[in-house]
PDB file of N, CA and C in Angstrom:
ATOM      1  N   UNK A   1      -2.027  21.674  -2.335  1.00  0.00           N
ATOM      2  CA  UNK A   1      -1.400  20.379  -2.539  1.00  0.00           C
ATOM      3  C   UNK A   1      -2.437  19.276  -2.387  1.00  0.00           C
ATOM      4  N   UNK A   2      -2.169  18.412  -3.151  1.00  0.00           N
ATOM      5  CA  UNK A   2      -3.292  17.326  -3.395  1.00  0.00           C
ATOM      6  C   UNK A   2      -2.730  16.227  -2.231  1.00  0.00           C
ATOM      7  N   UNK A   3      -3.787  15.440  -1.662  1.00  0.00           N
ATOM      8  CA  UNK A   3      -3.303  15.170  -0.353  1.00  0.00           C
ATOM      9  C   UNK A   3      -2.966  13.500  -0.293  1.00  0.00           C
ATOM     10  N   UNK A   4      -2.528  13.053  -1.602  1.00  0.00           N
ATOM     11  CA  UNK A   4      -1.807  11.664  -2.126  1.00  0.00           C
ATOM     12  C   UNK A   4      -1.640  12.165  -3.861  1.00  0.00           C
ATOM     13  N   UNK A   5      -0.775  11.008  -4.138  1.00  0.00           N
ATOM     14  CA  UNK A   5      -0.349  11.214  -5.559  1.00  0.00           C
ATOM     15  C   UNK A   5      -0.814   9.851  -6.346  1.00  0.00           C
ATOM     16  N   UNK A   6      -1.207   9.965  -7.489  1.00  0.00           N
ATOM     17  CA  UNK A   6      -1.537   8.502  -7.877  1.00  0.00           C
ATOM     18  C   UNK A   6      -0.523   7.856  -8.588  1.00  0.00           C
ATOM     19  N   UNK A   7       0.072   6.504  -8.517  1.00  0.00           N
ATOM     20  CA  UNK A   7       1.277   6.413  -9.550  1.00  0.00           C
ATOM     21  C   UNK A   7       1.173   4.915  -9.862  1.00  0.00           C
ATOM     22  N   UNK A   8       1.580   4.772 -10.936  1.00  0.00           N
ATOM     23  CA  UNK A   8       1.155   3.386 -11.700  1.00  0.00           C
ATOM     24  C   UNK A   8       2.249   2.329 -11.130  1.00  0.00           C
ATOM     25  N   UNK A   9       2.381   0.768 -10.742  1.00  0.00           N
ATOM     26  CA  UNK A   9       3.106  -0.235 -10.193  1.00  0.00           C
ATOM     27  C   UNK A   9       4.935  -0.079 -10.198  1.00  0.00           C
ATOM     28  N   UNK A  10       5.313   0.492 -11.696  1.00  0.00           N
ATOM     29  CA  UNK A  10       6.690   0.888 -11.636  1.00  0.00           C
ATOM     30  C   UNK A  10       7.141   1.933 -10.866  1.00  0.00           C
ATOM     31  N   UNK A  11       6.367   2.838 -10.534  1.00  0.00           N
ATOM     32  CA  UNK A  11       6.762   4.010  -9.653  1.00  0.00           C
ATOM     33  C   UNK A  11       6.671   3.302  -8.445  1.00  0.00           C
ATOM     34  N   UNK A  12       5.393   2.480  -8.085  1.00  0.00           N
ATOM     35  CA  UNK A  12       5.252   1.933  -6.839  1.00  0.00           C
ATOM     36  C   UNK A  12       6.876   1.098  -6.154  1.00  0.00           C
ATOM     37  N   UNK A  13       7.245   0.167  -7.453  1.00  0.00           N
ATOM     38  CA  UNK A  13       7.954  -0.648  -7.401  1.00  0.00           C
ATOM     39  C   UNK A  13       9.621   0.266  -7.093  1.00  0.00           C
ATOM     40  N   UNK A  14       9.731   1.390  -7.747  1.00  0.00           N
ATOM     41  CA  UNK A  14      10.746   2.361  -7.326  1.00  0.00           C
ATOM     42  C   UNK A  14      10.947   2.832  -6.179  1.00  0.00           C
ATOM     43  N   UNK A  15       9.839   3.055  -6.015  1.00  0.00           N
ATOM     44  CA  UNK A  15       9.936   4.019  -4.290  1.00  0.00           C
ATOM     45  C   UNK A  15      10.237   2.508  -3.324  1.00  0.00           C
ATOM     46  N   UNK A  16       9.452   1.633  -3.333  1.00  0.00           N
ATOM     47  CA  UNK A  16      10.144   0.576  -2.089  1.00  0.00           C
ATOM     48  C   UNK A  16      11.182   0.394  -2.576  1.00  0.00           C
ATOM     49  N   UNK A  17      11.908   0.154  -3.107  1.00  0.00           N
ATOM     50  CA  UNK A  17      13.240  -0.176  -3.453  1.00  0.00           C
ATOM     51  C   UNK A  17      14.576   0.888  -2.528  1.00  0.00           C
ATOM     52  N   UNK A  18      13.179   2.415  -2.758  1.00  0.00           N
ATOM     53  CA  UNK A  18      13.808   3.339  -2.531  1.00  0.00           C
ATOM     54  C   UNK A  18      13.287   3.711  -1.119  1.00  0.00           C
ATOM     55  N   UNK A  19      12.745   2.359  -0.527  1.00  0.00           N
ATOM     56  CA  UNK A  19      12.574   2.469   1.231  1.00  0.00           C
ATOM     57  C   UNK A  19      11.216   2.826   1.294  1.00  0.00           C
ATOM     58  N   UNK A  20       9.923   3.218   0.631  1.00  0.00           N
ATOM     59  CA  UNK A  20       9.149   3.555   0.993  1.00  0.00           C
ATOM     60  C   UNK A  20       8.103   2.583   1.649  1.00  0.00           C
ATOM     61  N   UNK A  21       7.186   2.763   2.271  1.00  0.00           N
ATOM     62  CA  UNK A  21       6.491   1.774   2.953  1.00  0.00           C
ATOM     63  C   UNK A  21       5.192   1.759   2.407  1.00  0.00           C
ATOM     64  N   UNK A  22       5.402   0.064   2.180  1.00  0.00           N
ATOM     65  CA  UNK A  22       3.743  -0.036   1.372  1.00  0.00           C
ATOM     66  C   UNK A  22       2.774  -0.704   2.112  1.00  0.00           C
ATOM     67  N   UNK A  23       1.483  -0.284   1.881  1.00  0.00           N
ATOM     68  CA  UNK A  23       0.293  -1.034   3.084  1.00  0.00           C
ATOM     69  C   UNK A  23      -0.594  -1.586   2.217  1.00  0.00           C
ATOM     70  N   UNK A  24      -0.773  -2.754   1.997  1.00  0.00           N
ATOM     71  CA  UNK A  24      -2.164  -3.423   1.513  1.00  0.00           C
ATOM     72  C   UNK A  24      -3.482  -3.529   2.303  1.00  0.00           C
ATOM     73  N   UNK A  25      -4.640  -2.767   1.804  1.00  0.00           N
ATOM     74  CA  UNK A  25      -5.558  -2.648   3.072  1.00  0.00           C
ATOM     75  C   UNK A  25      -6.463  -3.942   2.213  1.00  0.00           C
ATOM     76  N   UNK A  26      -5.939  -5.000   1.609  1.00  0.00           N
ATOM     77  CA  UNK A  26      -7.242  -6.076   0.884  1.00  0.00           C
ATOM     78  C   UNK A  26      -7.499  -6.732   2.653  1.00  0.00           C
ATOM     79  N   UNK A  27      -8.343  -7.580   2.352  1.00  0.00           N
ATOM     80  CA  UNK A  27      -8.873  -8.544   3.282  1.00  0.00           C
ATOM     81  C   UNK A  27      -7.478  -9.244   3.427  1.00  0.00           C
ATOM     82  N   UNK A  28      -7.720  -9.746   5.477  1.00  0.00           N
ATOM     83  CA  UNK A  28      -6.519 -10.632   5.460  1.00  0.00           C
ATOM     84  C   UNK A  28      -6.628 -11.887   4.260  1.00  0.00           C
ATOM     85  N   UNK A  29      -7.756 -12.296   3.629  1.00  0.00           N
ATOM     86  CA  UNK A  29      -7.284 -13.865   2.964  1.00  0.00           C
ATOM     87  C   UNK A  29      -6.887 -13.621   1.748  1.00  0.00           C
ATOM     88  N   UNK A  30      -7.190 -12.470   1.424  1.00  0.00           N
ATOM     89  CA  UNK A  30      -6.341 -12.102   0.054  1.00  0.00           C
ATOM     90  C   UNK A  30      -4.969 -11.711   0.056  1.00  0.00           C
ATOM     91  N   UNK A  31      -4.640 -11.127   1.415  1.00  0.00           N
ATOM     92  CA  UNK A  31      -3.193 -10.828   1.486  1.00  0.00           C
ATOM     93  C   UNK A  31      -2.779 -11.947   1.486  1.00  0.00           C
ATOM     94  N   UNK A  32      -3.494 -13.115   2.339  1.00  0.00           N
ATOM     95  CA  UNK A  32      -2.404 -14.521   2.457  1.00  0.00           C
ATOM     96  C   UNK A  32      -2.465 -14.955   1.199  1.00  0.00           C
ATOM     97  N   UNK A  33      -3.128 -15.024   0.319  1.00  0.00           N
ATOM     98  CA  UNK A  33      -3.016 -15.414  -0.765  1.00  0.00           C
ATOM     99  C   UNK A  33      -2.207 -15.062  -1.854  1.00  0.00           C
ATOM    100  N   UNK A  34      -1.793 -13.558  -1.175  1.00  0.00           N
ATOM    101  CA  UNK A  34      -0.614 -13.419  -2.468  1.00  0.00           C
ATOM    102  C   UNK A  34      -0.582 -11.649  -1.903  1.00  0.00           C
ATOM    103  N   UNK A  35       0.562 -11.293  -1.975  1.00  0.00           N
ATOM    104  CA  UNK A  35       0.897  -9.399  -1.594  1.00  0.00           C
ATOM    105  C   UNK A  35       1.860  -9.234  -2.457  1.00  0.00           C
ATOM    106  N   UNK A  36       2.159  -8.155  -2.463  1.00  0.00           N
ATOM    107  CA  UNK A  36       3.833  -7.618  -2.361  1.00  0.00           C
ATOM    108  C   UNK A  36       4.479  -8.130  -1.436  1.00  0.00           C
ATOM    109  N   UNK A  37       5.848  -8.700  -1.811  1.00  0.00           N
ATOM    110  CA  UNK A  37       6.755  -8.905  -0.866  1.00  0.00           C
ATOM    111  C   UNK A  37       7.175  -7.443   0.324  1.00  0.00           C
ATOM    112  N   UNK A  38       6.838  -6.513  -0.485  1.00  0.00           N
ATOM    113  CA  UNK A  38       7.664  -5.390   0.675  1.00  0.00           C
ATOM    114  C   UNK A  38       6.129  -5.081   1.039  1.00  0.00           C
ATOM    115  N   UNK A  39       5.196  -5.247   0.676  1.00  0.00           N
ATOM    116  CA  UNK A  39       3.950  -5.052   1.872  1.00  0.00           C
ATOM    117  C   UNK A  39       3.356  -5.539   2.807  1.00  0.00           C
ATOM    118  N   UNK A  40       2.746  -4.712   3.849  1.00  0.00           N
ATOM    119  CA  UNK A  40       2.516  -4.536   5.126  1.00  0.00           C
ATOM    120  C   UNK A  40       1.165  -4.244   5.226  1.00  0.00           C
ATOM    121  N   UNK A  41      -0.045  -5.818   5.834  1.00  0.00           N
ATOM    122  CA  UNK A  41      -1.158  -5.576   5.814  1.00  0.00           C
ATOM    123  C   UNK A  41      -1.415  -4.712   6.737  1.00  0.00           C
ATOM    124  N   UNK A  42      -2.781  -3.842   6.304  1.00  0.00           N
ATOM    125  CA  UNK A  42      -3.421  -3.167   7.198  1.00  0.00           C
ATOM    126  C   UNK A  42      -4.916  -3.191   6.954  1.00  0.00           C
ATOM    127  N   UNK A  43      -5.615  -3.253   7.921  1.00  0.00           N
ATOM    128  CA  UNK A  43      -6.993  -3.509   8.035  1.00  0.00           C
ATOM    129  C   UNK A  43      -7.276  -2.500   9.566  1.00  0.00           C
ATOM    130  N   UNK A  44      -8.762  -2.375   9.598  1.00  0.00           N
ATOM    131  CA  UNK A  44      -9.250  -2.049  10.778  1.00  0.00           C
ATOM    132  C   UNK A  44      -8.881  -1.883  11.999  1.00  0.00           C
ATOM    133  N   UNK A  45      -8.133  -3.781  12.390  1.00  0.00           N
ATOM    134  CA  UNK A  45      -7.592  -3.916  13.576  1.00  0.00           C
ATOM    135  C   UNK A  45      -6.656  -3.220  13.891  1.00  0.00           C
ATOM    136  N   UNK A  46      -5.226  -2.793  12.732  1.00  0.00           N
ATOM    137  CA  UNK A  46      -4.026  -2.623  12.773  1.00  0.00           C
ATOM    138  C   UNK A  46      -3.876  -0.738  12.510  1.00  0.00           C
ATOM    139  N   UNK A  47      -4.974  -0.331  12.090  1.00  0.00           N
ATOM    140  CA  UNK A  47      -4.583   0.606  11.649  1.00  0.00           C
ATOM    141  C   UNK A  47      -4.324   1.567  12.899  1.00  0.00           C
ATOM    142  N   UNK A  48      -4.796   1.838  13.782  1.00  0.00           N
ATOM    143  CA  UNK A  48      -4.484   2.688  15.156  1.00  0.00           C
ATOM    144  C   UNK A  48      -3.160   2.332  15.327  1.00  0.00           C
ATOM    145  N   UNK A  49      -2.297   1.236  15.642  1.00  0.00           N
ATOM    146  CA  UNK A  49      -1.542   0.743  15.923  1.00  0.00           C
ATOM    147  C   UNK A  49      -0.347   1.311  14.891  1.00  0.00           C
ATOM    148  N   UNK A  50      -0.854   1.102  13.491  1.00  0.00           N
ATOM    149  CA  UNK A  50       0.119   1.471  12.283  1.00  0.00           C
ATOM    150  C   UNK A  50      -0.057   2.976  12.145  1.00  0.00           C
ATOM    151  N   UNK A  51      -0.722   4.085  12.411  1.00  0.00           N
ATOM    152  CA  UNK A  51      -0.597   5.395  13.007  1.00  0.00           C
ATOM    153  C   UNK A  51       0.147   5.867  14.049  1.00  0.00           C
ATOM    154  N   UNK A  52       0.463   4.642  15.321  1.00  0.00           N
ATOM    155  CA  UNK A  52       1.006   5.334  16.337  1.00  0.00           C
ATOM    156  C   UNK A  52       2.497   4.930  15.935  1.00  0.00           C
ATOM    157  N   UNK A  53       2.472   4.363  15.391  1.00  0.00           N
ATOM    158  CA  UNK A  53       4.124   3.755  15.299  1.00  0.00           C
ATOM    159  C   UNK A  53       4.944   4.504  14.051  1.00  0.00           C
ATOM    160  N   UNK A  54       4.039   4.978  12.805  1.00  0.00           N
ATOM    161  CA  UNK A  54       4.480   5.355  11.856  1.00  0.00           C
ATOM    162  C   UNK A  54       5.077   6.302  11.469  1.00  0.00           C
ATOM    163  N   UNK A  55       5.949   7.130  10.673  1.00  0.00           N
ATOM    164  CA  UNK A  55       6.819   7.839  10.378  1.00  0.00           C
ATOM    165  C   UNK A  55       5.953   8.668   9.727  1.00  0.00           C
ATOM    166  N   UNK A  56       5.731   9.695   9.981  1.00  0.00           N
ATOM    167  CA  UNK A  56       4.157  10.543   9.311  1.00  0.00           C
ATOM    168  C   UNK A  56       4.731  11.369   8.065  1.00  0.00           C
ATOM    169  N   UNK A  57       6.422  11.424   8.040  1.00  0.00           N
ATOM    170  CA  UNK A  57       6.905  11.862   6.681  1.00  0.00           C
ATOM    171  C   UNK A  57       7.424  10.766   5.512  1.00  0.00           C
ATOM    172  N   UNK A  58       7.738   9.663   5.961  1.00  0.00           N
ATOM    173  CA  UNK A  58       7.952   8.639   5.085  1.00  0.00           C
ATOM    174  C   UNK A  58       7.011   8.718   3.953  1.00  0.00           C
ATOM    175  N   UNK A  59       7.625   8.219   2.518  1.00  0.00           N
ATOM    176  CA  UNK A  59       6.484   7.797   1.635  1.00  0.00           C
ATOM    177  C   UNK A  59       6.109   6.618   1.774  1.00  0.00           C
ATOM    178  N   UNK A  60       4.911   6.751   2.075  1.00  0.00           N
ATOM    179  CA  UNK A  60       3.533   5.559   1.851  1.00  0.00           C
ATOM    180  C   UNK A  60       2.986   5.297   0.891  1.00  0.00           C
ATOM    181  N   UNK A  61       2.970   4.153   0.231  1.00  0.00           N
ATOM    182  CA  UNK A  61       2.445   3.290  -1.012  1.00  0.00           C
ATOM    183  C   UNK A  61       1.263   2.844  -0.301  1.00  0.00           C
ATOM    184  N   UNK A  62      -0.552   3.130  -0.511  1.00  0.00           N
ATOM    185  CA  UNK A  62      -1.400   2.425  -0.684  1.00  0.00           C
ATOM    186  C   UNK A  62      -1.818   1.716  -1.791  1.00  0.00           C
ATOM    187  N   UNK A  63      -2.443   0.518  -1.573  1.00  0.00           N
ATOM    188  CA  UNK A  63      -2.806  -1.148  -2.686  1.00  0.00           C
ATOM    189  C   UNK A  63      -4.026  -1.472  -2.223  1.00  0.00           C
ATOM    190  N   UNK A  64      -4.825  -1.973  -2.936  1.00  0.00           N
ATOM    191  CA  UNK A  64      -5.564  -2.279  -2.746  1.00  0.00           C
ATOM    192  C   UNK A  64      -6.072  -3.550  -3.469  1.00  0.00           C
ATOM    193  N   UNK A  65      -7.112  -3.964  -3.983  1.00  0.00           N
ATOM    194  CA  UNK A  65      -7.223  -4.729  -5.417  1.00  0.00           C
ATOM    195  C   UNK A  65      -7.293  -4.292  -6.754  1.00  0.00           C
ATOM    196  N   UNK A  66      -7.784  -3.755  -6.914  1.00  0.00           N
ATOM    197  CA  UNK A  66      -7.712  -2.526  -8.857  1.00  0.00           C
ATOM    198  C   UNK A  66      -6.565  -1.226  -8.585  1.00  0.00           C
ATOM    199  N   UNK A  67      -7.247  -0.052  -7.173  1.00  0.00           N
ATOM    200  CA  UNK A  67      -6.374   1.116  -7.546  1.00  0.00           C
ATOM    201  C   UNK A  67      -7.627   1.835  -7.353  1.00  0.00           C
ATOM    202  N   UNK A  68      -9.152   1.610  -6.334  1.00  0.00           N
ATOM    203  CA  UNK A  68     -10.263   2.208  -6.263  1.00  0.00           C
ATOM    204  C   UNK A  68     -10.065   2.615  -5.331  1.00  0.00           C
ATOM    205  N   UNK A  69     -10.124   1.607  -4.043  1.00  0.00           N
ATOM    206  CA  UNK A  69     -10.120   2.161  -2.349  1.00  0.00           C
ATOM    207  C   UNK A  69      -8.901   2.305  -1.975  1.00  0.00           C
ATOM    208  N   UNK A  70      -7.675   2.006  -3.034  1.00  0.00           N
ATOM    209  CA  UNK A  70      -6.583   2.468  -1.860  1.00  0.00           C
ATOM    210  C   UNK A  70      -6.368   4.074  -1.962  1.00  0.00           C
ATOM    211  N   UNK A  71      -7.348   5.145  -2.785  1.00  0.00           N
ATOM    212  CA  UNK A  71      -7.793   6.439  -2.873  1.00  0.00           C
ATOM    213  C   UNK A  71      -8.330   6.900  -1.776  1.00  0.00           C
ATOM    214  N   UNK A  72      -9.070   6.181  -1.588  1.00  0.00           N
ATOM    215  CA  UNK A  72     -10.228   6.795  -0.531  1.00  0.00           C
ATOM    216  C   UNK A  72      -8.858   6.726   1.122  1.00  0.00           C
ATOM    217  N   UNK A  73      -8.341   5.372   0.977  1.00  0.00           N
ATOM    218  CA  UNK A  73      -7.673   5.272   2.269  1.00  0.00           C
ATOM    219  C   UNK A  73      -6.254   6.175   1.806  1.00  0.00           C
ATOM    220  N   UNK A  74      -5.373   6.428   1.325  1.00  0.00           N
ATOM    221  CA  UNK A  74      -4.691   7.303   1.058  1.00  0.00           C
ATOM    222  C   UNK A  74      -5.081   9.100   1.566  1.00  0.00           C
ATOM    223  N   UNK A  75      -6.799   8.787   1.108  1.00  0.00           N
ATOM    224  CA  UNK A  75      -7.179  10.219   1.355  1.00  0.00           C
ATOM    225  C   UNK A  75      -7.115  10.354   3.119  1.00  0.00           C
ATOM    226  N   UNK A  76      -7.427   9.020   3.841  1.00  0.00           N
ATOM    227  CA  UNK A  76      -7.880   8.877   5.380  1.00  0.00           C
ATOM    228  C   UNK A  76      -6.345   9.324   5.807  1.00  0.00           C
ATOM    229  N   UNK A  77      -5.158   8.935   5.144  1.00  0.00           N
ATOM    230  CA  UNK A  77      -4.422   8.414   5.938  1.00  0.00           C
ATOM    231  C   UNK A  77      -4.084  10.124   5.957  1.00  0.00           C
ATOM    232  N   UNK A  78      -3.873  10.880   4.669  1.00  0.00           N
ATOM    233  CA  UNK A  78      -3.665  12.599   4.707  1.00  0.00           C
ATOM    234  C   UNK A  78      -4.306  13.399   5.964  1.00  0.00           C
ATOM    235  N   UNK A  79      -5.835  12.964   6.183  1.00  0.00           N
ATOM    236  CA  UNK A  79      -6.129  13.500   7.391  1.00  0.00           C
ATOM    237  C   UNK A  79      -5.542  13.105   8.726  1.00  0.00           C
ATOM    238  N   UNK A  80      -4.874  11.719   8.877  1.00  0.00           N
ATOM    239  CA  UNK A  80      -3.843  11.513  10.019  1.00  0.00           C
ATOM    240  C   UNK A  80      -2.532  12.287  10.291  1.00  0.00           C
ATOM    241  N   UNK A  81      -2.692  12.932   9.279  1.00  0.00           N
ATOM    242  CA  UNK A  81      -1.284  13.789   9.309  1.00  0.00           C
ATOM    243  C   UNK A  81      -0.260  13.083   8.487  1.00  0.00           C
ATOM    244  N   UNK A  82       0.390  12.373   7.543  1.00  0.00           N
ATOM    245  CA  UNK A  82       0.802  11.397   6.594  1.00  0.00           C
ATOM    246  C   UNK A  82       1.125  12.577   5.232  1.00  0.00           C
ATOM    247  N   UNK A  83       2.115  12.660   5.055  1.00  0.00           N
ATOM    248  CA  UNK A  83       2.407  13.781   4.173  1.00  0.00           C
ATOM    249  C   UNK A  83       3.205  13.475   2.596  1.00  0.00           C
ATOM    250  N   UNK A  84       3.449  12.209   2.891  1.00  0.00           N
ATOM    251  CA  UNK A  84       3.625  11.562   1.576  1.00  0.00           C
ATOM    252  C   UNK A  84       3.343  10.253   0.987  1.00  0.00           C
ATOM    253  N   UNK A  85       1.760  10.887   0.464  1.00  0.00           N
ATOM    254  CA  UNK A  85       1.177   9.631   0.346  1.00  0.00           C
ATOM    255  C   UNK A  85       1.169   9.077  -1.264  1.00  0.00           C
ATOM    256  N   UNK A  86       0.825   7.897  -1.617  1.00  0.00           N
ATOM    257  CA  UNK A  86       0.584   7.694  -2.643  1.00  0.00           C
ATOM    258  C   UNK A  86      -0.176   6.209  -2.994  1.00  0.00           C
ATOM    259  N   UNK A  87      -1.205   6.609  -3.778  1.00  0.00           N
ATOM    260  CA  UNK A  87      -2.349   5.442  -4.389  1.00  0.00           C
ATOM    261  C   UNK A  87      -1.596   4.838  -5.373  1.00  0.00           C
ATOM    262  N   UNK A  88      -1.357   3.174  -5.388  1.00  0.00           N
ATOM    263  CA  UNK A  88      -1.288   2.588  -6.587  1.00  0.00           C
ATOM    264  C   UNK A  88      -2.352   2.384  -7.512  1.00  0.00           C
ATOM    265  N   UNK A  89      -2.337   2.740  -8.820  1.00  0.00           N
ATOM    266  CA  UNK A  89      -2.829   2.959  -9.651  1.00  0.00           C
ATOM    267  C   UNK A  89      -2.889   1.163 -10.376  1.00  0.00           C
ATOM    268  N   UNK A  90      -3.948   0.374 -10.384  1.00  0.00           N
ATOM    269  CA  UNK A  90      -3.795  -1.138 -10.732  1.00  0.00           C
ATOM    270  C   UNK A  90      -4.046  -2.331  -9.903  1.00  0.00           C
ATOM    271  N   UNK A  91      -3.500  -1.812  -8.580  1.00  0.00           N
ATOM    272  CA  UNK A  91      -3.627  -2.182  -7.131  1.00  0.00           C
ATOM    273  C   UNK A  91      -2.827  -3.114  -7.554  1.00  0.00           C
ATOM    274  N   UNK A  92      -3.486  -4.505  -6.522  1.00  0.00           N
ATOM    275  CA  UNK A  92      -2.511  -5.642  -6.452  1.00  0.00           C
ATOM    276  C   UNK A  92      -2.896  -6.389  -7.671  1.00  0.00           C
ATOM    277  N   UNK A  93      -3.576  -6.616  -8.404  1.00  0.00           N
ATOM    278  CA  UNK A  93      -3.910  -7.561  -9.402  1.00  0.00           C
ATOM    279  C   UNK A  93      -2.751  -6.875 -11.060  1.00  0.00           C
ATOM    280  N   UNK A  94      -2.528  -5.574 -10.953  1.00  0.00           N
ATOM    281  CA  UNK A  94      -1.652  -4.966 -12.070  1.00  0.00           C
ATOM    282  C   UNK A  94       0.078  -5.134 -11.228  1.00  0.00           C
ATOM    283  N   UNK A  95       0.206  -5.513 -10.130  1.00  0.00           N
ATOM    284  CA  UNK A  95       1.427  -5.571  -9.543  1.00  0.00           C
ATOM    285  C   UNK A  95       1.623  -6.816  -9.804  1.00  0.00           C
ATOM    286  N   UNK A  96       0.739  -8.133  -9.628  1.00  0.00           N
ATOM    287  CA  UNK A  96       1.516  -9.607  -9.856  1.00  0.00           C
ATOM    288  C   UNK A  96       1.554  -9.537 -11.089  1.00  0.00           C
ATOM    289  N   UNK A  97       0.986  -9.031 -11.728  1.00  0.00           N
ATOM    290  CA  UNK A  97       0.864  -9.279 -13.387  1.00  0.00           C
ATOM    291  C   UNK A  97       2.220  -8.544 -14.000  1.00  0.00           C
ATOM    292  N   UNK A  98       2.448  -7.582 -13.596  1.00  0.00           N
ATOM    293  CA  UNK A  98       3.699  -6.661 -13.927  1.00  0.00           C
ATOM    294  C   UNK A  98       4.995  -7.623 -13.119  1.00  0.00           C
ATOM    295  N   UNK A  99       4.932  -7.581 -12.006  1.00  0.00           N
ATOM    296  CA  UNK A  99       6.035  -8.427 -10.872  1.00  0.00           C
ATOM    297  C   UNK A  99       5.683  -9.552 -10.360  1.00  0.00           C
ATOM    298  N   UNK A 100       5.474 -10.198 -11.496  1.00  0.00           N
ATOM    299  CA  UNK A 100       4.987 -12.066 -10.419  1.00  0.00           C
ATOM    300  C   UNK A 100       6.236 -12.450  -9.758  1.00  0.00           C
ATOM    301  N   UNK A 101       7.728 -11.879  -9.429  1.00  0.00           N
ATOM    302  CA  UNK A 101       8.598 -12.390  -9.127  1.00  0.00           C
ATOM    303  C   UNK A 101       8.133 -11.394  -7.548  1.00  0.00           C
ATOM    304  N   UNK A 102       7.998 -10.766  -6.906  1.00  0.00           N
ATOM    305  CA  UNK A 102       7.962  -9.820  -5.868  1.00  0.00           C
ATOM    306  C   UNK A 102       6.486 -10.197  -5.443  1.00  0.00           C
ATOM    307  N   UNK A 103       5.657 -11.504  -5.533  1.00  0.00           N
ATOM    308  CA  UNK A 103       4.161 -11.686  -4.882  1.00  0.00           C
ATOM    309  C   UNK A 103       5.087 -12.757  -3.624  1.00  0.00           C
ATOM    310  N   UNK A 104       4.569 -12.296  -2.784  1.00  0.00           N
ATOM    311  CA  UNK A 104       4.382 -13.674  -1.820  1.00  0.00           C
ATOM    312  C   UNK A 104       3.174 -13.428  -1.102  1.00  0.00           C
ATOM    313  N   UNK A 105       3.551 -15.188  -0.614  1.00  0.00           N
ATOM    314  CA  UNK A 105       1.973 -15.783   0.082  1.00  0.00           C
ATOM    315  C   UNK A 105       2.255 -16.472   1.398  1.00  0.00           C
ATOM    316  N   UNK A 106       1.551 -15.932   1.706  1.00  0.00           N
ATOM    317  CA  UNK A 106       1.998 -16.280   3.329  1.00  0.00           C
ATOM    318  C   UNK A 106       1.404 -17.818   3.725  1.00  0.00           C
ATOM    319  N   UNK A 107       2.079 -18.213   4.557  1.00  0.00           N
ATOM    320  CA  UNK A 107       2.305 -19.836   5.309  1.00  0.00           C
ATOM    321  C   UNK A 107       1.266 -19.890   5.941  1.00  0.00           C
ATOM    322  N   UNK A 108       0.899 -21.163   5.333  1.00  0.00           N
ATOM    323  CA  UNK A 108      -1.127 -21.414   6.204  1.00  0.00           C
ATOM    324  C   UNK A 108       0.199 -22.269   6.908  1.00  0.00           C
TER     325      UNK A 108
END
């Protein structure tokens, strides 16, 4: 078994709908600048924290900016024990473009 699945913004956009939990690992100023509404930054600081708390069978949506590194971290998160993972394919820049209604930006 391949240890994430890759799936293009409409699948992404299905599964949260359908409860799954999505993590944007961009830089915090890009998240403030614009995410998924149903995503949940994660960076460096947060990630221990978002391991101990997390549901290790839930499906997980990784984002990134294109659809490059949220691979590599999808692959990290499989070795945490994380059993349903999945890379967006487009990242965040093919998600506002597809769903400019589902971006928000967080309150300076």
């Amino acid at each position: 078994m391949h240890a994430f699945q890759r799936i293009n913004v409409q699948q992404a956009q299905q599964l949260c709908a359908d409860g799954a939990v999505m993590v944007d690992i961009r830089d915090p100023e890009s998240f403030a600048n614009g995410h998924p509404s149903a995503a949940i930054h994660l960076d460096n600081q947060s990630l221990a924290e978002f391991i101990a708390h997390a549901d290790l069978d839930a499906p997980t949506i990784v984002i990134c900016y294109h659809g490059h590194s949220s691979q590599s971290a999808a692959a990290y998160l499989h070795g945490q024990d994380f059993s349903d993972l999945y890379s967006m394919d487009g990242g965040f820049e093919e998600w506002a473009r597809v769903f400019p209604a589902l971006v928000e930006r967080s309150a300076e």
